[in-house]
PDB file of N, CA and C in Angstrom:
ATOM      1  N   UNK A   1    -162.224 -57.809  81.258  1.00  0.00           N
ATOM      2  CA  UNK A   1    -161.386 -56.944  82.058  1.00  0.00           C
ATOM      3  C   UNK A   1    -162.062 -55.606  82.301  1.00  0.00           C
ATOM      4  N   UNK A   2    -162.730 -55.113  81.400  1.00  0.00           N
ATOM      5  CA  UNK A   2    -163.445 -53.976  81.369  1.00  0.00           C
ATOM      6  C   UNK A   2    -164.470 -54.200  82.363  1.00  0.00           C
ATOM      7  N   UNK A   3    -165.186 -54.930  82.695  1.00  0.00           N
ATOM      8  CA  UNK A   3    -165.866 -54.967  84.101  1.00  0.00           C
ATOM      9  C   UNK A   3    -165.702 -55.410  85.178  1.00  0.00           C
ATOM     10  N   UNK A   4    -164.319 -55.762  85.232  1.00  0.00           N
ATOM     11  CA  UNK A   4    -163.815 -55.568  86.604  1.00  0.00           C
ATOM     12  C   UNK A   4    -163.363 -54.394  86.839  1.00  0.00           C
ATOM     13  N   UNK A   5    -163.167 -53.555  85.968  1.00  0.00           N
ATOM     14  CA  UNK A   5    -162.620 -51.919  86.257  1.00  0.00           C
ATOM     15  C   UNK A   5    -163.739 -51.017  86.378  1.00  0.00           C
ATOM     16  N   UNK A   6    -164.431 -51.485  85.979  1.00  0.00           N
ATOM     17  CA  UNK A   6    -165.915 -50.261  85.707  1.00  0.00           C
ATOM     18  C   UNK A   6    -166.329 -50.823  87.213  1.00  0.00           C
ATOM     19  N   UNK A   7    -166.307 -51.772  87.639  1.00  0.00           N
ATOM     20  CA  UNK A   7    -167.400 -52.019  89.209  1.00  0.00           C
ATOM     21  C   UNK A   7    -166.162 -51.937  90.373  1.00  0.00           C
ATOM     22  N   UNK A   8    -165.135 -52.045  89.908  1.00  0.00           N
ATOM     23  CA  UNK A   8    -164.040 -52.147  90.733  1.00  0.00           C
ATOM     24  C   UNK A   8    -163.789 -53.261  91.487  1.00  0.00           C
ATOM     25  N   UNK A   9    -163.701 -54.227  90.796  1.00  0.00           N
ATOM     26  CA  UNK A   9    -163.720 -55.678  91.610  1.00  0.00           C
ATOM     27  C   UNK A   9    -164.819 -56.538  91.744  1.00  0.00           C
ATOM     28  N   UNK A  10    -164.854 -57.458  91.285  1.00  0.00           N
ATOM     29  CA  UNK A  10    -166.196 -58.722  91.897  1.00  0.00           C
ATOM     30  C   UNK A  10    -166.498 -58.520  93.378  1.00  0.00           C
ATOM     31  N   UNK A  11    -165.717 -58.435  94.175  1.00  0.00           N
ATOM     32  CA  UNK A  11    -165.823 -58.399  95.462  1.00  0.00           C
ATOM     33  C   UNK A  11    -166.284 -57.330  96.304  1.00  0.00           C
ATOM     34  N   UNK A  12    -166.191 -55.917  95.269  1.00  0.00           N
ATOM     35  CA  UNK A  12    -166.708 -55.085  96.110  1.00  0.00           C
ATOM     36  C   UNK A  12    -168.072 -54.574  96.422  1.00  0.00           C
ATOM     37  N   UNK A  13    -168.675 -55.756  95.394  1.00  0.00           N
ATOM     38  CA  UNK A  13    -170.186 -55.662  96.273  1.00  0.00           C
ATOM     39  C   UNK A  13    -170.724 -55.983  97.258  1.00  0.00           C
ATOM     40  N   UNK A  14    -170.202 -56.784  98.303  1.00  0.00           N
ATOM     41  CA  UNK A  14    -169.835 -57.075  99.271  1.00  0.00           C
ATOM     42  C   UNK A  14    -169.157 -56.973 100.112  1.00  0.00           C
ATOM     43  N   UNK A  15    -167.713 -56.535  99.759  1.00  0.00           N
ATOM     44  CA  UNK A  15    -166.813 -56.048 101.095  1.00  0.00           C
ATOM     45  C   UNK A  15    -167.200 -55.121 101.934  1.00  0.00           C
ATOM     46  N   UNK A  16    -167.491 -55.259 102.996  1.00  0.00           N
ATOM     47  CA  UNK A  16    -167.965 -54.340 103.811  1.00  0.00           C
ATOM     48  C   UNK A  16    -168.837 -54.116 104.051  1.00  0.00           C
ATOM     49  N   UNK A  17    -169.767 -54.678 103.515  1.00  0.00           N
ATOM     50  CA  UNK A  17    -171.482 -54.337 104.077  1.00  0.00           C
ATOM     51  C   UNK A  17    -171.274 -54.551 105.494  1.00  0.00           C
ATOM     52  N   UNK A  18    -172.004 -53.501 105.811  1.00  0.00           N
ATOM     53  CA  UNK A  18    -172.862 -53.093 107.672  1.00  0.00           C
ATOM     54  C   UNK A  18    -170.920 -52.643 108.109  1.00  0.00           C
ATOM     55  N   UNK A  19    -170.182 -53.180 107.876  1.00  0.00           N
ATOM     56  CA  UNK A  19    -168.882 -52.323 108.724  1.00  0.00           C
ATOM     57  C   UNK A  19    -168.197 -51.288 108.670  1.00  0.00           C
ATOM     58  N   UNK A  20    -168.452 -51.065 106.523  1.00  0.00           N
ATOM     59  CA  UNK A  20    -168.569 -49.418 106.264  1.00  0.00           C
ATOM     60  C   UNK A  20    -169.578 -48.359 106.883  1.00  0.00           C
ATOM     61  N   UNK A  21    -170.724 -48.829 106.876  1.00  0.00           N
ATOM     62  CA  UNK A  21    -172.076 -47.842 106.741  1.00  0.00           C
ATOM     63  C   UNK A  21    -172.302 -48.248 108.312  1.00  0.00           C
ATOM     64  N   UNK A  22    -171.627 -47.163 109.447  1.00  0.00           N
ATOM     65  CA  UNK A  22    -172.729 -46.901 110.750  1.00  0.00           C
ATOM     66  C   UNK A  22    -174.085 -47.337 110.554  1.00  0.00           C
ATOM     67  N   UNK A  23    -174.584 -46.540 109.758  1.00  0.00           N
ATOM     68  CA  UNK A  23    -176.065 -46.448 109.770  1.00  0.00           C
ATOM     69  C   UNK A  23    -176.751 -47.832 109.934  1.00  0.00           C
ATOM     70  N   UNK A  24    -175.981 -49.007 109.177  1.00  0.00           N
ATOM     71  CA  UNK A  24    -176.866 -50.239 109.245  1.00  0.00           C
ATOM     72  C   UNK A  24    -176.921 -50.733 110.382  1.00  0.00           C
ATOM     73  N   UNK A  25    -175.160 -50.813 111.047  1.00  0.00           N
ATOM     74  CA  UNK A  25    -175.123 -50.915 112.734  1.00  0.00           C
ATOM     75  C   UNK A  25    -176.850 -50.271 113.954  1.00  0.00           C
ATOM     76  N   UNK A  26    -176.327 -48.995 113.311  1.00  0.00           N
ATOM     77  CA  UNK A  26    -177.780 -48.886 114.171  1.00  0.00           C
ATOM     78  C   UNK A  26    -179.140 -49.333 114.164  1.00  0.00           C
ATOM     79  N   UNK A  27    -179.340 -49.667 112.276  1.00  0.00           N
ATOM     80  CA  UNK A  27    -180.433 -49.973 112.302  1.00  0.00           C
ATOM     81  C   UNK A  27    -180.556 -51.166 112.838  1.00  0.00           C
ATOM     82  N   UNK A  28    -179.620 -52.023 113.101  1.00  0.00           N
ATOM     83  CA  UNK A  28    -180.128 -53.605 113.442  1.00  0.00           C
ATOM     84  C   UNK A  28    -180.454 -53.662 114.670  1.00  0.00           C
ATOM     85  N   UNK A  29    -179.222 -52.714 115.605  1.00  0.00           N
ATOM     86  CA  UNK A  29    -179.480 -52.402 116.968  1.00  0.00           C
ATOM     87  C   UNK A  29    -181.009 -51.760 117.811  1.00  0.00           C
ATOM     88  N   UNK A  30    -181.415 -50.830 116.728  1.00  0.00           N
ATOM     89  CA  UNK A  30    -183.013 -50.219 117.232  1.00  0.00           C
ATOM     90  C   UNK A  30    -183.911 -51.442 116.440  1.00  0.00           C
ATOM     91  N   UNK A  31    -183.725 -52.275 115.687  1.00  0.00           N
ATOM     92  CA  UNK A  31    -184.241 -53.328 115.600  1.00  0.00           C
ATOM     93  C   UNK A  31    -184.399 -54.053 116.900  1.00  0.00           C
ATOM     94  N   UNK A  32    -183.345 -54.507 117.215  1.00  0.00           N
ATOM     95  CA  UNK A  32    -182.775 -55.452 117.984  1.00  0.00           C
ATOM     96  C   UNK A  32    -183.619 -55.050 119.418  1.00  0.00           C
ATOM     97  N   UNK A  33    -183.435 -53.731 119.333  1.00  0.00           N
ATOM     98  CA  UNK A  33    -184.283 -53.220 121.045  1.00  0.00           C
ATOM     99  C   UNK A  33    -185.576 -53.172 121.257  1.00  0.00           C
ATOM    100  N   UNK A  34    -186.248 -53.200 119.464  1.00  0.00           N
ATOM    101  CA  UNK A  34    -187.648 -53.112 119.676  1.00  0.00           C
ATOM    102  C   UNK A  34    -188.215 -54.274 119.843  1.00  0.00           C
ATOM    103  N   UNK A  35    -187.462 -55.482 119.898  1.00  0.00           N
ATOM    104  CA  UNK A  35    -187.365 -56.675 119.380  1.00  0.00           C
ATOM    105  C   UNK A  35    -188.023 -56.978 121.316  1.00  0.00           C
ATOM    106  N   UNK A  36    -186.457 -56.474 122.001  1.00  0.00           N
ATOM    107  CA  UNK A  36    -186.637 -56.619 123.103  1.00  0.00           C
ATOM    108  C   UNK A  36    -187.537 -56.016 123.815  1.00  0.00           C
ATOM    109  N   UNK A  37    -188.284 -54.784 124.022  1.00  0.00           N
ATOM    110  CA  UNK A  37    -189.265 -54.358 124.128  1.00  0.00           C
ATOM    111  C   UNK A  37    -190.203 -54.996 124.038  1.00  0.00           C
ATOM    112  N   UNK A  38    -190.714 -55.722 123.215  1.00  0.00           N
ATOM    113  CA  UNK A  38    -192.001 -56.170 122.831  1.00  0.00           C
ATOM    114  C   UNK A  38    -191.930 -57.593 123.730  1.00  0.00           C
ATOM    115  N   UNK A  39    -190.934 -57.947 124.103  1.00  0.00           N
ATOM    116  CA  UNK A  39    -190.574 -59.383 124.383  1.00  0.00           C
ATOM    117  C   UNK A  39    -190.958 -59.124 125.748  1.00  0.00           C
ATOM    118  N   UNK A  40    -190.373 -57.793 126.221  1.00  0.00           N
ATOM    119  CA  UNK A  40    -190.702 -57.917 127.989  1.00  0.00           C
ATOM    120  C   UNK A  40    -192.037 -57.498 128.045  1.00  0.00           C
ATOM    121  N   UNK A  41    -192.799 -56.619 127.441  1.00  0.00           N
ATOM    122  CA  UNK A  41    -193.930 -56.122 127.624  1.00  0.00           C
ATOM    123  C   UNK A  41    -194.669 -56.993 127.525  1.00  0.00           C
ATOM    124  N   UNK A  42    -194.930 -58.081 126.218  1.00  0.00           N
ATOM    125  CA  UNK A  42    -195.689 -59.579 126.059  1.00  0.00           C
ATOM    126  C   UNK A  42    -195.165 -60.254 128.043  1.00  0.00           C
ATOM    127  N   UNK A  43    -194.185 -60.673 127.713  1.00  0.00           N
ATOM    128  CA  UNK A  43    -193.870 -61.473 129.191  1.00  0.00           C
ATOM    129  C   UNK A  43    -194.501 -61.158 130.101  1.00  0.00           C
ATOM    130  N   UNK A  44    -194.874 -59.363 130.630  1.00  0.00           N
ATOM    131  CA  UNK A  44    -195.119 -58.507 131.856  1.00  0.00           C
ATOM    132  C   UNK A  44    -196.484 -58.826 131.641  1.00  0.00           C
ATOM    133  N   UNK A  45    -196.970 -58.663 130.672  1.00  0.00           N
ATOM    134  CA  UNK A  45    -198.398 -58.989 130.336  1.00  0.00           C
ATOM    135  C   UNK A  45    -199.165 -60.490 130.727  1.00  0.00           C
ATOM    136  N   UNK A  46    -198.304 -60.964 130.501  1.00  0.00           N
ATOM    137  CA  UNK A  46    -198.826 -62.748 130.357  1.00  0.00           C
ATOM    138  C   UNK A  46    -199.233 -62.879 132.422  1.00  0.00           C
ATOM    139  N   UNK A  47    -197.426 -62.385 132.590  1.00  0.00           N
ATOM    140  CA  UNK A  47    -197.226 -62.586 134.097  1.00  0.00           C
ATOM    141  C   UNK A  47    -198.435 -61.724 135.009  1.00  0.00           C
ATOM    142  N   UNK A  48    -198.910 -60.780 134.704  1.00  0.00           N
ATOM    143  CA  UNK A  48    -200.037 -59.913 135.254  1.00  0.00           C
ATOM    144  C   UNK A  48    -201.645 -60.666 134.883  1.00  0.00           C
ATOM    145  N   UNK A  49    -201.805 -61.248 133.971  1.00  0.00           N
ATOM    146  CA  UNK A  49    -202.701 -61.944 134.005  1.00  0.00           C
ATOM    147  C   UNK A  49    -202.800 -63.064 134.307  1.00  0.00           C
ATOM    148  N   UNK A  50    -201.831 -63.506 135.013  1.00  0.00           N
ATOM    149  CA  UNK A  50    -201.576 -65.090 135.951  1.00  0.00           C
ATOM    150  C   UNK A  50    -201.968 -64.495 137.183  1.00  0.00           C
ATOM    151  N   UNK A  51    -201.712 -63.464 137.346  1.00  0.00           N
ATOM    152  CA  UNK A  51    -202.053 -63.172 139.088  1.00  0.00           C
ATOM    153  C   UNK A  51    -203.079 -62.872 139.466  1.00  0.00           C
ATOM    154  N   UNK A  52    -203.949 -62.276 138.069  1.00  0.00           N
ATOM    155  CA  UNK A  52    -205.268 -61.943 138.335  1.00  0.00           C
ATOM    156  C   UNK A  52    -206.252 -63.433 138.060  1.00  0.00           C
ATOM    157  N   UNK A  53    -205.622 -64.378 137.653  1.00  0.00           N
ATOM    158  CA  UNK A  53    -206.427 -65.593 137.902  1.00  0.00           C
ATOM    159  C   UNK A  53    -205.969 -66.167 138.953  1.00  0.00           C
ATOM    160  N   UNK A  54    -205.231 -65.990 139.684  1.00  0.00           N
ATOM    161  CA  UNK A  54    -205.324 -67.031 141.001  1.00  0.00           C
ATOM    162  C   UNK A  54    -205.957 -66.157 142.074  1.00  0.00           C
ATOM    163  N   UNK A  55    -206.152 -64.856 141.734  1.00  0.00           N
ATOM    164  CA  UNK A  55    -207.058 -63.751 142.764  1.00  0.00           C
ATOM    165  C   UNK A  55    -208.246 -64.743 142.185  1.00  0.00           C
ATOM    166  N   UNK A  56    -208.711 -64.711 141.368  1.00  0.00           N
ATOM    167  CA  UNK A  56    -210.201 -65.271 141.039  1.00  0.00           C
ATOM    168  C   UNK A  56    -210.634 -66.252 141.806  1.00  0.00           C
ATOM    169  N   UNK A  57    -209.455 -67.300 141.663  1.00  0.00           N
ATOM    170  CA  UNK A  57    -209.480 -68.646 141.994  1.00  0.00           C
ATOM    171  C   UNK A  57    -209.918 -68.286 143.309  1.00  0.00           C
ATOM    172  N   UNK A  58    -208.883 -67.638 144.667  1.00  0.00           N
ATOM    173  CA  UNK A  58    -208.910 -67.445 145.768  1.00  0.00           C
ATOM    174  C   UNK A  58    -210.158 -67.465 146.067  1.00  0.00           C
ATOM    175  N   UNK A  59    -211.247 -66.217 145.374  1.00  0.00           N
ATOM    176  CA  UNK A  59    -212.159 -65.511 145.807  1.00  0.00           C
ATOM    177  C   UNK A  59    -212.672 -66.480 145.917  1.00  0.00           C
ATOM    178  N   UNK A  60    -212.953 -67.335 144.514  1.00  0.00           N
ATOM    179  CA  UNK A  60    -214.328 -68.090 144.557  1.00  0.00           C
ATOM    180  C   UNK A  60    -213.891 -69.085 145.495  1.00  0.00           C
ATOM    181  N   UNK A  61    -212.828 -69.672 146.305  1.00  0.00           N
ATOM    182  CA  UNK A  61    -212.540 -70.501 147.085  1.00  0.00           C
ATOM    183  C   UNK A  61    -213.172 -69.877 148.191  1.00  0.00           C
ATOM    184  N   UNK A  62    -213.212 -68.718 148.603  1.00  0.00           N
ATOM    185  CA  UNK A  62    -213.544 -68.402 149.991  1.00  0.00           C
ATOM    186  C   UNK A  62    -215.014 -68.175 149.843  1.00  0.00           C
ATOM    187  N   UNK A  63    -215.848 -68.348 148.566  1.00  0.00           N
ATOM    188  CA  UNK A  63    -217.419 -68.093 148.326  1.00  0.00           C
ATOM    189  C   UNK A  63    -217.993 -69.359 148.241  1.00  0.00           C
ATOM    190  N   UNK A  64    -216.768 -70.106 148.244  1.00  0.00           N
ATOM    191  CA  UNK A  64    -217.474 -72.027 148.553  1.00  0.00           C
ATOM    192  C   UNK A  64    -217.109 -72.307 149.625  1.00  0.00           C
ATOM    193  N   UNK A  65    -216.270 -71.805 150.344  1.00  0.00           N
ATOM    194  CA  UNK A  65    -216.176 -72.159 152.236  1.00  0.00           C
ATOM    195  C   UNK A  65    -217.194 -71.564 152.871  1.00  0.00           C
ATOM    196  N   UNK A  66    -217.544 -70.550 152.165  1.00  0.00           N
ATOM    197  CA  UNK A  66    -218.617 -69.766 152.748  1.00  0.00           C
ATOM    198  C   UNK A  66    -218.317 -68.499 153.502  1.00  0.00           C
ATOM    199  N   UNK A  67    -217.318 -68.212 153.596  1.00  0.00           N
ATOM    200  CA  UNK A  67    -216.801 -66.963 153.800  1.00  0.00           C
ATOM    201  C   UNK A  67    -217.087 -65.204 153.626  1.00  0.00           C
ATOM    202  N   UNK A  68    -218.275 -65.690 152.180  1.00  0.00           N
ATOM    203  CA  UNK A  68    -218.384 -64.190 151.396  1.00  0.00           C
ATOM    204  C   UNK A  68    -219.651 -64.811 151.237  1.00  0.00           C
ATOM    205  N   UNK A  69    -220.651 -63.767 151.343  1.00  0.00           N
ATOM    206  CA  UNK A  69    -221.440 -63.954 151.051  1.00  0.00           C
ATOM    207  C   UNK A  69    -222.127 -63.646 149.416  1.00  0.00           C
ATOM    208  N   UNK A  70    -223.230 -64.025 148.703  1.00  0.00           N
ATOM    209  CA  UNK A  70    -222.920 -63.916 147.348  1.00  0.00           C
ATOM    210  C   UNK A  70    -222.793 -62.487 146.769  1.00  0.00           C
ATOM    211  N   UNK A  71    -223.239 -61.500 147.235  1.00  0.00           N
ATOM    212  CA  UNK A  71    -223.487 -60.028 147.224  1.00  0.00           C
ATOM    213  C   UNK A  71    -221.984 -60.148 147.245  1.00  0.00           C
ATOM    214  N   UNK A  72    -221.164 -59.728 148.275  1.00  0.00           N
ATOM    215  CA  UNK A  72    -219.499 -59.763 148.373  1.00  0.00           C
ATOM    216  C   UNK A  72    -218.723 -60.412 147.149  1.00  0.00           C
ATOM    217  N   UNK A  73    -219.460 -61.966 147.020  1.00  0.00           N
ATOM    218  CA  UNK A  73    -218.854 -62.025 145.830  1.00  0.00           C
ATOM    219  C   UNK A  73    -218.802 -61.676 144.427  1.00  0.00           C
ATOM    220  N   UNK A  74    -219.647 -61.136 144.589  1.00  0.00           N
ATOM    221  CA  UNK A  74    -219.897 -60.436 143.186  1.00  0.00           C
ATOM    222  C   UNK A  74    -219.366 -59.268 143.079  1.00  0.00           C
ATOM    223  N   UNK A  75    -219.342 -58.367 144.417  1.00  0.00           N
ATOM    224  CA  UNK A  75    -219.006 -57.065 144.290  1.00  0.00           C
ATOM    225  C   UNK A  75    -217.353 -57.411 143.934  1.00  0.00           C
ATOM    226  N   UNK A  76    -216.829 -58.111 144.706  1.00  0.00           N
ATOM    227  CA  UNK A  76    -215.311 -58.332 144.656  1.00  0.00           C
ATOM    228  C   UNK A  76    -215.008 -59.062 142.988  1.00  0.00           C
ATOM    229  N   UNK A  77    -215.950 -59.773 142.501  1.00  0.00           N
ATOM    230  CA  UNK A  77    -215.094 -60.298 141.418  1.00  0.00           C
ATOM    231  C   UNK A  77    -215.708 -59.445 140.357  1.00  0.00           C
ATOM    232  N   UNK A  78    -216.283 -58.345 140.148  1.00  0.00           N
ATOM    233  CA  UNK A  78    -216.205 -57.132 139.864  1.00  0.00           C
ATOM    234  C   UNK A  78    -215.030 -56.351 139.944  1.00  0.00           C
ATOM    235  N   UNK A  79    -214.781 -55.969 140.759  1.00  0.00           N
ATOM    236  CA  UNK A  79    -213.571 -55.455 141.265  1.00  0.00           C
ATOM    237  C   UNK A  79    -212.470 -55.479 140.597  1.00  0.00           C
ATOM    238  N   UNK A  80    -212.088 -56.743 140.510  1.00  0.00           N
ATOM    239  CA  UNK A  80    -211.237 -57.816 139.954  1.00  0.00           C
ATOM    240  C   UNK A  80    -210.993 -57.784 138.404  1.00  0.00           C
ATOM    241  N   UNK A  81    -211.956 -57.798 138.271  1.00  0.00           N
ATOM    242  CA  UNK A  81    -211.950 -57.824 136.288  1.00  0.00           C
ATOM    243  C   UNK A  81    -212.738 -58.965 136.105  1.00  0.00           C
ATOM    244  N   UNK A  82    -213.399 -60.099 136.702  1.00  0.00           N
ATOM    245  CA  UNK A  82    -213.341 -61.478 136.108  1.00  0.00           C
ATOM    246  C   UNK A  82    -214.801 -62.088 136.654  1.00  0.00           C
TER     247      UNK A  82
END
């Protein structure tokens, strides 16, 4: 009986976690956003380097039709990154 009075209940080591304490609310939330952050920036990233390979692709398509000459193509896929 004496240590249910000294802790104040079995249960109250638990009642209430994160719905007493704001603070945890937020922390999960700036968790939660950095979470999302990183998620779009990876995505934006991936998606920006898809576009710079089908520029590649293009180029060298128009340096096998014959279009560019090899000087051009080089200068351009310079340019380019690739």
């Amino acid at each position: 009986m004496m240590l249910t009075r000294g802790f104040r209940g079995i249960g109250s080591f638990c009642r209430g976690f994160g719905a007493m304490y704001p603070g945890v609310w937020v922390a999960l939330a700036a968790i939660f956003v950095a979470a999302l952050v990183v998620i779009i920036v990876l995505t934006a990233k991936k998606k920006h380097h898809g576009a710079s390979d089908s520029t590649a692709e293009a180029l060298k398509l128009r340096y096998i039709k014959g279009e560019l000459t090899e000087e051009e193509y080089m200068k351009m896929k310079d340019v380019i990154g690739k």
